[in-house]
Protein backbone atom coordinates (compact mmCIF):
# COMPACT_ATOMS: atom_id res chain seq x y z
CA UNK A 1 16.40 169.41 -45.09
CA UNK A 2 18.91 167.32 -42.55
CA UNK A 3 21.99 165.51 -44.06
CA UNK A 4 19.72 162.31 -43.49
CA UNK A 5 17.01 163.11 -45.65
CA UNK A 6 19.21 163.59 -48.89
CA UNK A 7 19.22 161.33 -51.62
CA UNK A 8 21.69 158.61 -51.55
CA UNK A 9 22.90 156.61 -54.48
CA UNK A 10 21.90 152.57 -53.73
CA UNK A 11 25.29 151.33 -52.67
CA UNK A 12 25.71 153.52 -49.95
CA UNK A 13 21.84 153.21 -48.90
CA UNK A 14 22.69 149.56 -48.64
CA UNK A 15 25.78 149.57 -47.16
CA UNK A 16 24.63 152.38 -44.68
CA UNK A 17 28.10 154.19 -45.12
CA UNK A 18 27.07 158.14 -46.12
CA UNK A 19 29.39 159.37 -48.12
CA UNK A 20 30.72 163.12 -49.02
CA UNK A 21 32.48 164.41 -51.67
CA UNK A 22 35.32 167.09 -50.86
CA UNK A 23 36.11 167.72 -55.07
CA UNK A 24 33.84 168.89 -57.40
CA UNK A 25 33.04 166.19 -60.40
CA UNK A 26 33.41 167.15 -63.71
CA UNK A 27 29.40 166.79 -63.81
CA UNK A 28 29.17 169.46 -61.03
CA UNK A 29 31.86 172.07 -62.53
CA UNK A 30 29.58 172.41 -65.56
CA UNK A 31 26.81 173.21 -63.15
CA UNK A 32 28.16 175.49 -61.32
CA UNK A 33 29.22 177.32 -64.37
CA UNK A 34 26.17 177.46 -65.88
CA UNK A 35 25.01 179.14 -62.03
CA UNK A 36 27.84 181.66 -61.91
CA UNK A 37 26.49 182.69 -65.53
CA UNK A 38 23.37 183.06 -64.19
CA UNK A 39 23.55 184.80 -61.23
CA UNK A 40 26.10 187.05 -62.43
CA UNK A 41 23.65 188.41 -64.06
CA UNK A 42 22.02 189.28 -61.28
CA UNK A 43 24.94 190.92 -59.79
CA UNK A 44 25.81 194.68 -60.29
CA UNK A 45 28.58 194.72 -62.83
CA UNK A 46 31.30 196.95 -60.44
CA UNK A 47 31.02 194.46 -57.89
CA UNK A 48 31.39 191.57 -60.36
CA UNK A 49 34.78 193.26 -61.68
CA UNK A 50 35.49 193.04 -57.56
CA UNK A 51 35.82 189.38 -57.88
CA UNK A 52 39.34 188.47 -59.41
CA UNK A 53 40.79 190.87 -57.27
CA UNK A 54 39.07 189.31 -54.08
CA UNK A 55 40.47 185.77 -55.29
CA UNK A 56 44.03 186.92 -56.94
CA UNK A 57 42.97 185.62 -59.91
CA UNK A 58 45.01 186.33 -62.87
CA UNK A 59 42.19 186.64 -65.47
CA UNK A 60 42.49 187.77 -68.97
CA UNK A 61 39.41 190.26 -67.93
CA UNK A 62 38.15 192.08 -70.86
CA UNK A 63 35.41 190.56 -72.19
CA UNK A 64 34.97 189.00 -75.31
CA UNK A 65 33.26 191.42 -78.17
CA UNK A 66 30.00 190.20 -78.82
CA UNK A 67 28.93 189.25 -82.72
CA UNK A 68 25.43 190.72 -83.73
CA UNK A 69 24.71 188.21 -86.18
CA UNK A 70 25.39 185.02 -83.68
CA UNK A 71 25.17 186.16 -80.19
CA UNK A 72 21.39 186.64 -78.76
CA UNK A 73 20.63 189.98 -77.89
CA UNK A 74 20.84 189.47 -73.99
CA UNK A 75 24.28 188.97 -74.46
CA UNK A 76 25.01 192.32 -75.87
CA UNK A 77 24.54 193.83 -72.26
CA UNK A 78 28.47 194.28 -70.49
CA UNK A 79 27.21 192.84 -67.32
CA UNK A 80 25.88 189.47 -69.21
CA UNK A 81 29.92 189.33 -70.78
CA UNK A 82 31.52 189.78 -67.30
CA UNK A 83 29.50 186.98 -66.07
CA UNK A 84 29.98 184.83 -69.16
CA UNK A 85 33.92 185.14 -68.93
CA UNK A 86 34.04 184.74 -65.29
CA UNK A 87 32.64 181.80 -65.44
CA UNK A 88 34.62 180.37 -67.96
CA UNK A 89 37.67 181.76 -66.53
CA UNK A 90 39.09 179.57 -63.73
CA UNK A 91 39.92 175.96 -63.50
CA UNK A 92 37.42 173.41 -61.94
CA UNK A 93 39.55 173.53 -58.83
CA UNK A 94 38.53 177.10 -58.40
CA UNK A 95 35.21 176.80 -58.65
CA UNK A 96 34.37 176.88 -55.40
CA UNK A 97 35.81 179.89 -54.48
CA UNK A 98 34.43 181.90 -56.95
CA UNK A 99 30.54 180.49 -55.91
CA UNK A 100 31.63 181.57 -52.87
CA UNK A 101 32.79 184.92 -54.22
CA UNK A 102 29.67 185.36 -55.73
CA UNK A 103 27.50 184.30 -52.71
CA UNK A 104 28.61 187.22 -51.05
CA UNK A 105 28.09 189.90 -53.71
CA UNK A 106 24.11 188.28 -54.51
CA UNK A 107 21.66 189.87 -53.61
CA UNK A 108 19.38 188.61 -50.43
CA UNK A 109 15.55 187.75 -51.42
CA UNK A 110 13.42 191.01 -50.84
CA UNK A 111 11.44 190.93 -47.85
CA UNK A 112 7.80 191.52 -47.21
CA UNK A 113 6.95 194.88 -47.08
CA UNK A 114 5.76 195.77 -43.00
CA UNK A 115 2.04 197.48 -44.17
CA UNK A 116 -0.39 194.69 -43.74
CA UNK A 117 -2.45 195.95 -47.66
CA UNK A 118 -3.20 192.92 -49.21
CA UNK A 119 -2.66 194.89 -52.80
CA UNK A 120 1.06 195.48 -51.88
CA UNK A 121 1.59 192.09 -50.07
CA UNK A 122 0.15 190.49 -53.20
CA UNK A 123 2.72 192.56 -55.50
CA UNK A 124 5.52 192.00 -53.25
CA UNK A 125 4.94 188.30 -53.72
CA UNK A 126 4.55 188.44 -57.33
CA UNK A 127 8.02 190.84 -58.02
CA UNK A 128 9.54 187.65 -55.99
CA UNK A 129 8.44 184.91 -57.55
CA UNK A 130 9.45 186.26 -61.06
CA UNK A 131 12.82 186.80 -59.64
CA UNK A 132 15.22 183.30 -59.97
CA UNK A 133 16.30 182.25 -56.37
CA UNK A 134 19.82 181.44 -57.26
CA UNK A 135 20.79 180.05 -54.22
CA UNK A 136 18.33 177.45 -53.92
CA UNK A 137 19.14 176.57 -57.36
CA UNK A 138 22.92 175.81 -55.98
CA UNK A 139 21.75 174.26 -53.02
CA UNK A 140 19.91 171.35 -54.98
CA UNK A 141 23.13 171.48 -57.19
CA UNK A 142 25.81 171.29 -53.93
CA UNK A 143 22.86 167.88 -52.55
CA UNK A 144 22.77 166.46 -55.64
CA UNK A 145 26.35 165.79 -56.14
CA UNK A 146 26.52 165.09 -52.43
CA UNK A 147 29.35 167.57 -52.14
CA UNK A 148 30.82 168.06 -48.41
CA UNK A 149 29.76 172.37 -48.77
CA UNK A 150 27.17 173.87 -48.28
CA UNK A 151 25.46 177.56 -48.16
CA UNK A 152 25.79 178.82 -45.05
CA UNK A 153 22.86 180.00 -43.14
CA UNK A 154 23.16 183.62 -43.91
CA UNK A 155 23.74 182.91 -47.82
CA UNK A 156 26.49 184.47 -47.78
CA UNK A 157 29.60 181.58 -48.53
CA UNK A 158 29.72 178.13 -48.21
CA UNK A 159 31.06 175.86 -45.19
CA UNK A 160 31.04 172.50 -44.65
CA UNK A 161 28.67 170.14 -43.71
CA UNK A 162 27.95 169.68 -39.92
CA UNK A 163 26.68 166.88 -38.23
CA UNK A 164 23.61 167.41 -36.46
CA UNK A 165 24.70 166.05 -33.47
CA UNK A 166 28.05 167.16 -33.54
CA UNK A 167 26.55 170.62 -33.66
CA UNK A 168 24.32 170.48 -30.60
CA UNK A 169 26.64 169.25 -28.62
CA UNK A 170 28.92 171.62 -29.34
CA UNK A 171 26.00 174.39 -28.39
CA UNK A 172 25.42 172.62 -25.31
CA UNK A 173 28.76 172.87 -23.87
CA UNK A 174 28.92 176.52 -24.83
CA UNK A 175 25.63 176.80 -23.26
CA UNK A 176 26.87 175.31 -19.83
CA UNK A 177 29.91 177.30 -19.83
CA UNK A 178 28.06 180.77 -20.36
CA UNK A 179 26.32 179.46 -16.97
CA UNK A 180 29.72 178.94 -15.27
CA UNK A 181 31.04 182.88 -14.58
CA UNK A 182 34.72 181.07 -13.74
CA UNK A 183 35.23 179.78 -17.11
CA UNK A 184 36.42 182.89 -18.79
CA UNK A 185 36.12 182.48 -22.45
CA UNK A 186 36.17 179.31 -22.47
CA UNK A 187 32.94 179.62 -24.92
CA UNK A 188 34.33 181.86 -27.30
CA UNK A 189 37.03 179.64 -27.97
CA UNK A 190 34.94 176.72 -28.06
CA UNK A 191 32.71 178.27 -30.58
CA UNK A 192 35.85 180.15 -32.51
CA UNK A 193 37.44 176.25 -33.07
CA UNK A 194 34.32 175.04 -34.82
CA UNK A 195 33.78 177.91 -37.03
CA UNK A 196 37.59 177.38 -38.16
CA UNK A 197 36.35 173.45 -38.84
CA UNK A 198 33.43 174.87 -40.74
CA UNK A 199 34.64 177.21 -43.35
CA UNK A 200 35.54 176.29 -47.18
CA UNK A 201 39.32 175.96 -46.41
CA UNK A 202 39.54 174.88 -42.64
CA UNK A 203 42.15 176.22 -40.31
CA UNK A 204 42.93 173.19 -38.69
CA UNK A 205 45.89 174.41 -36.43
CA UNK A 206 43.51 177.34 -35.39
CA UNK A 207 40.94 174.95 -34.07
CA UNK A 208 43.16 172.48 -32.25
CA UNK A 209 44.75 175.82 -30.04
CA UNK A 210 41.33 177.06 -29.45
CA UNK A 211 40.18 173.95 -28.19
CA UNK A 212 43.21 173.38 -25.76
CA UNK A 213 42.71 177.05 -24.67
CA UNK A 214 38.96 176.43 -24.29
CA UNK A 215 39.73 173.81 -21.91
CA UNK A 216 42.40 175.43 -20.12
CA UNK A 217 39.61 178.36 -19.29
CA UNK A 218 37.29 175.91 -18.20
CA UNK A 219 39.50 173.94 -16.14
CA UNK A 220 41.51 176.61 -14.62
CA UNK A 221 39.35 177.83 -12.37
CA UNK A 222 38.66 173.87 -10.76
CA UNK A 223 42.58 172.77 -11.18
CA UNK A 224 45.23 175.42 -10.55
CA UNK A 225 42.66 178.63 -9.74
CA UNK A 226 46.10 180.27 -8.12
CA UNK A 227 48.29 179.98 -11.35
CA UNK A 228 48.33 182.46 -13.20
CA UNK A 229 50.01 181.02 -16.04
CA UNK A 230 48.10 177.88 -15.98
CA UNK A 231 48.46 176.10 -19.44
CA UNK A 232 47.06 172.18 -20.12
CA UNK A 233 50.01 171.32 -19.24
CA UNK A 234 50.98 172.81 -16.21
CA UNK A 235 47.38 171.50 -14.93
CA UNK A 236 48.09 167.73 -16.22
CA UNK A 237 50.63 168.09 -14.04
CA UNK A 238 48.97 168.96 -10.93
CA UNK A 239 45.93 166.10 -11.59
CA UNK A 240 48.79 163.37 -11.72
CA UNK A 241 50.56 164.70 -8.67
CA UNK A 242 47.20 165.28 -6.83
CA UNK A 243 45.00 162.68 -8.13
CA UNK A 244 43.06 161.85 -4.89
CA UNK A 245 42.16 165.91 -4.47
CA UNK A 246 40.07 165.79 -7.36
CA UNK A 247 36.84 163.68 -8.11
CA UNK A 248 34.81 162.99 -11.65
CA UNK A 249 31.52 161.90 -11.44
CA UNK A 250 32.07 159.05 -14.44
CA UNK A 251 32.70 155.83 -14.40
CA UNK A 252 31.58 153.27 -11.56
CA UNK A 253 31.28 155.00 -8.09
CA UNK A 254 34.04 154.95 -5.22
CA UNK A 255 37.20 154.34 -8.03
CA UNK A 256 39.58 156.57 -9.40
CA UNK A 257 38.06 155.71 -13.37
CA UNK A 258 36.47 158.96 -13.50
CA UNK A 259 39.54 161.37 -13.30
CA UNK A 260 41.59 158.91 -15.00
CA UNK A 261 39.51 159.07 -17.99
CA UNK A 262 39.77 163.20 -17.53
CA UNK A 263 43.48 163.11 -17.58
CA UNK A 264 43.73 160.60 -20.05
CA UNK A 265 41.53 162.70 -22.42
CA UNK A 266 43.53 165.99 -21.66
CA UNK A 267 46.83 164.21 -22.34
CA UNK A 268 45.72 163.08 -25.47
CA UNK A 269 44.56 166.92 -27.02
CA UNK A 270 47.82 168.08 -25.10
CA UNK A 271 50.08 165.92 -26.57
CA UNK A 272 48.00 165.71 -30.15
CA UNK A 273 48.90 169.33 -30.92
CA UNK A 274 52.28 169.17 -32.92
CA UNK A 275 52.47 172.50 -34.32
CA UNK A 276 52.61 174.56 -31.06
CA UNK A 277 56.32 174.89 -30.87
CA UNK A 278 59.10 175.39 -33.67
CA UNK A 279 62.48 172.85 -33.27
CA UNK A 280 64.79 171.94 -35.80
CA UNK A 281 62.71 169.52 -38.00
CA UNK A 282 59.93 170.78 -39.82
CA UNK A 283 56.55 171.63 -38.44
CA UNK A 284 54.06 169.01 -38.98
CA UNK A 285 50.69 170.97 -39.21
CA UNK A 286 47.35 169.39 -37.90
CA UNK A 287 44.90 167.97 -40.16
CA UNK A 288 41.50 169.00 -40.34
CA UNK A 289 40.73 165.18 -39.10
CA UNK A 290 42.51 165.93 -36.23
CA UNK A 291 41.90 169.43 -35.27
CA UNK A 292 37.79 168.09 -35.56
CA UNK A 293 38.56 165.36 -33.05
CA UNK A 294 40.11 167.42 -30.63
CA UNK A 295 37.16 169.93 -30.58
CA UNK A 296 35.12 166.98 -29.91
CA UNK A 297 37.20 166.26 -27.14
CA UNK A 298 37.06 169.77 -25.98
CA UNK A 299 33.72 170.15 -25.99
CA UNK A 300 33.22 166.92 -24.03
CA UNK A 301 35.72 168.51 -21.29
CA UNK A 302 34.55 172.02 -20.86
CA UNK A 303 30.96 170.32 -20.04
CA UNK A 304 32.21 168.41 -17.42
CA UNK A 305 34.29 170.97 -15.92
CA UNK A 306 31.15 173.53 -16.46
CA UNK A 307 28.37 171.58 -15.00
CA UNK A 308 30.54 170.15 -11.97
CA UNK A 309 31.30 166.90 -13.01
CA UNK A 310 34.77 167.34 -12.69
CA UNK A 311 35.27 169.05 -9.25
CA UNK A 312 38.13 169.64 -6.65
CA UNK A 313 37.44 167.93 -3.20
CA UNK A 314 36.68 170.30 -0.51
């Protein structure tokens, strides 16, 4: 299901604006409680005893004695206790990270077995079904609260919430790039700055350098191809001294708009990225609002480098 097809509430239907929430309501927490009880249970107790030490959690971990005369006999079982107190053991704050402690150590969905009987197809699919699919469970949890995570393709931790279109764009400039031999790894980076964007705690400085040095392997090859210590900067240098050597096919034909607009764009993810050098005041990091921009910007200048847009004149 696309971001578009998710229930809104009426307001934001009417007012068109789509809204995300990055914290989790106190209506969701108790969800997502009641899910890390449950699938705990479906997690092998060792590896559920992993979990505060994964997270640094400082958990009073022994679990609770159980009382024969109150407590149903399910929750006599050790593993049912673990999961009962680890859910009930961090603030709401920490929720997320424990789902996403948890995604990891659940097990996948059993697959179809290869051998085409219909007898064991037929049992396969019946030992499924009786089993609770925990993630889709969270899933309609994580749409209904219209939270900005969700589980990630694999199942195996949450990220965040990409737009659609963001997302293929992004694909085709890596695509165009893996066509261009010159641009080095220009692609990797490219594709290293959005998975920084995407994960439950972003790494926005981490995604602002790898899109400048994304751009610097795609460019360097067009701009300075005889520097070997080419950075952004060196090469904003050499379009502004050297304007007329260079062409971009944007903008209206026969004017300079086109690489204008290109060095305009690379000043602006040069100069954006304030944490690249220490100095006597304190290091102002970038924002994840930022860092997301500038790989949008990135990605819009590797694909013109890649596919010959922008181009040095012969």
């Amino acid at each position: 299901m696309s971001t578009s097809e998710l229930w809104q509430p009426l307001s934001a239907r009417q007012n068109g604006n789509e809204q995300w929430c990055e914290k989790v309501s106190p209506a969701l927490a108790t969800e997502l409680r009641e899910w890390l009880f449950r699938a705990g249970r479906d997690i092998e107790r060792s590896d559920l005893e992993r979990v505060p030490v994964r997270l640094g959690l400082r958990v009073d971990w022994e679990p609770e004695p159980y009382d024969e005369e109150t407590d149903p006999p399910s929750f006599r079982d050790r593993r049912t206790r673990v999961a009962y107190s680890l859910a009930n053991a961090v603030p709401d704050r920490v929720l997320l990270d424990l789902v996403d402690a948890f995604l990891d150590l659940l097990p996948g969905r059993s697959p179809a077995p290869k051998a085409a009987d219909p007898v064991r197809l037929r049992l396969a699919a019946a030992m499924s079904a009786m089993k609770t699919d925990h993630r889709k469970n969270l899933r309609r949890h994580l749409d209904d609260a219209r939270l900005i995570y969700v589980i990630s393709k694999d199942g195996r931790r949450l990220v965040r919430r990409l737009d659609p279109g963001s997302e293929l764009a992004i694909k085709d400039a890596c695509n165009a790039l893996d066509q261009m031999p010159a641009s080095g790894s220009a692609a990797d980076f490219l594709r290293s700055a959005w998975t920084a964007l995407s994960t439950l705690h972003p790494d926005a400085p981490r995604a602002y350098s790898d899109a400048i040095k994304a751009v610097e392997a795609a460019a360097h090859s067009v701009v300075q191809p005889n520097n070997t210590k080419a950075t952004l900067g060196t090469m904003l240098g050499e379009l502004r001294r050297l304007p007329d050597r260079f062409t971009a096919n944007v903008g209206q034909p026969g004017t300079s708009a086109g690489i204008e607009a290109v060095i305009a764009m690379m000043d602006v993810l040069w100069k954006g990225q304030t944490s690249r050098h220490g100095g006597q005041r304190p290091t102002v990091l970038e924002t994840p609002d930022q860092a997301r921009a500038a790989v949008h910007l990135a990605g819009t200048l590797v694909t013109w480098f890649a596919t010959g847009i922008v181009k040095r004149q012969p």
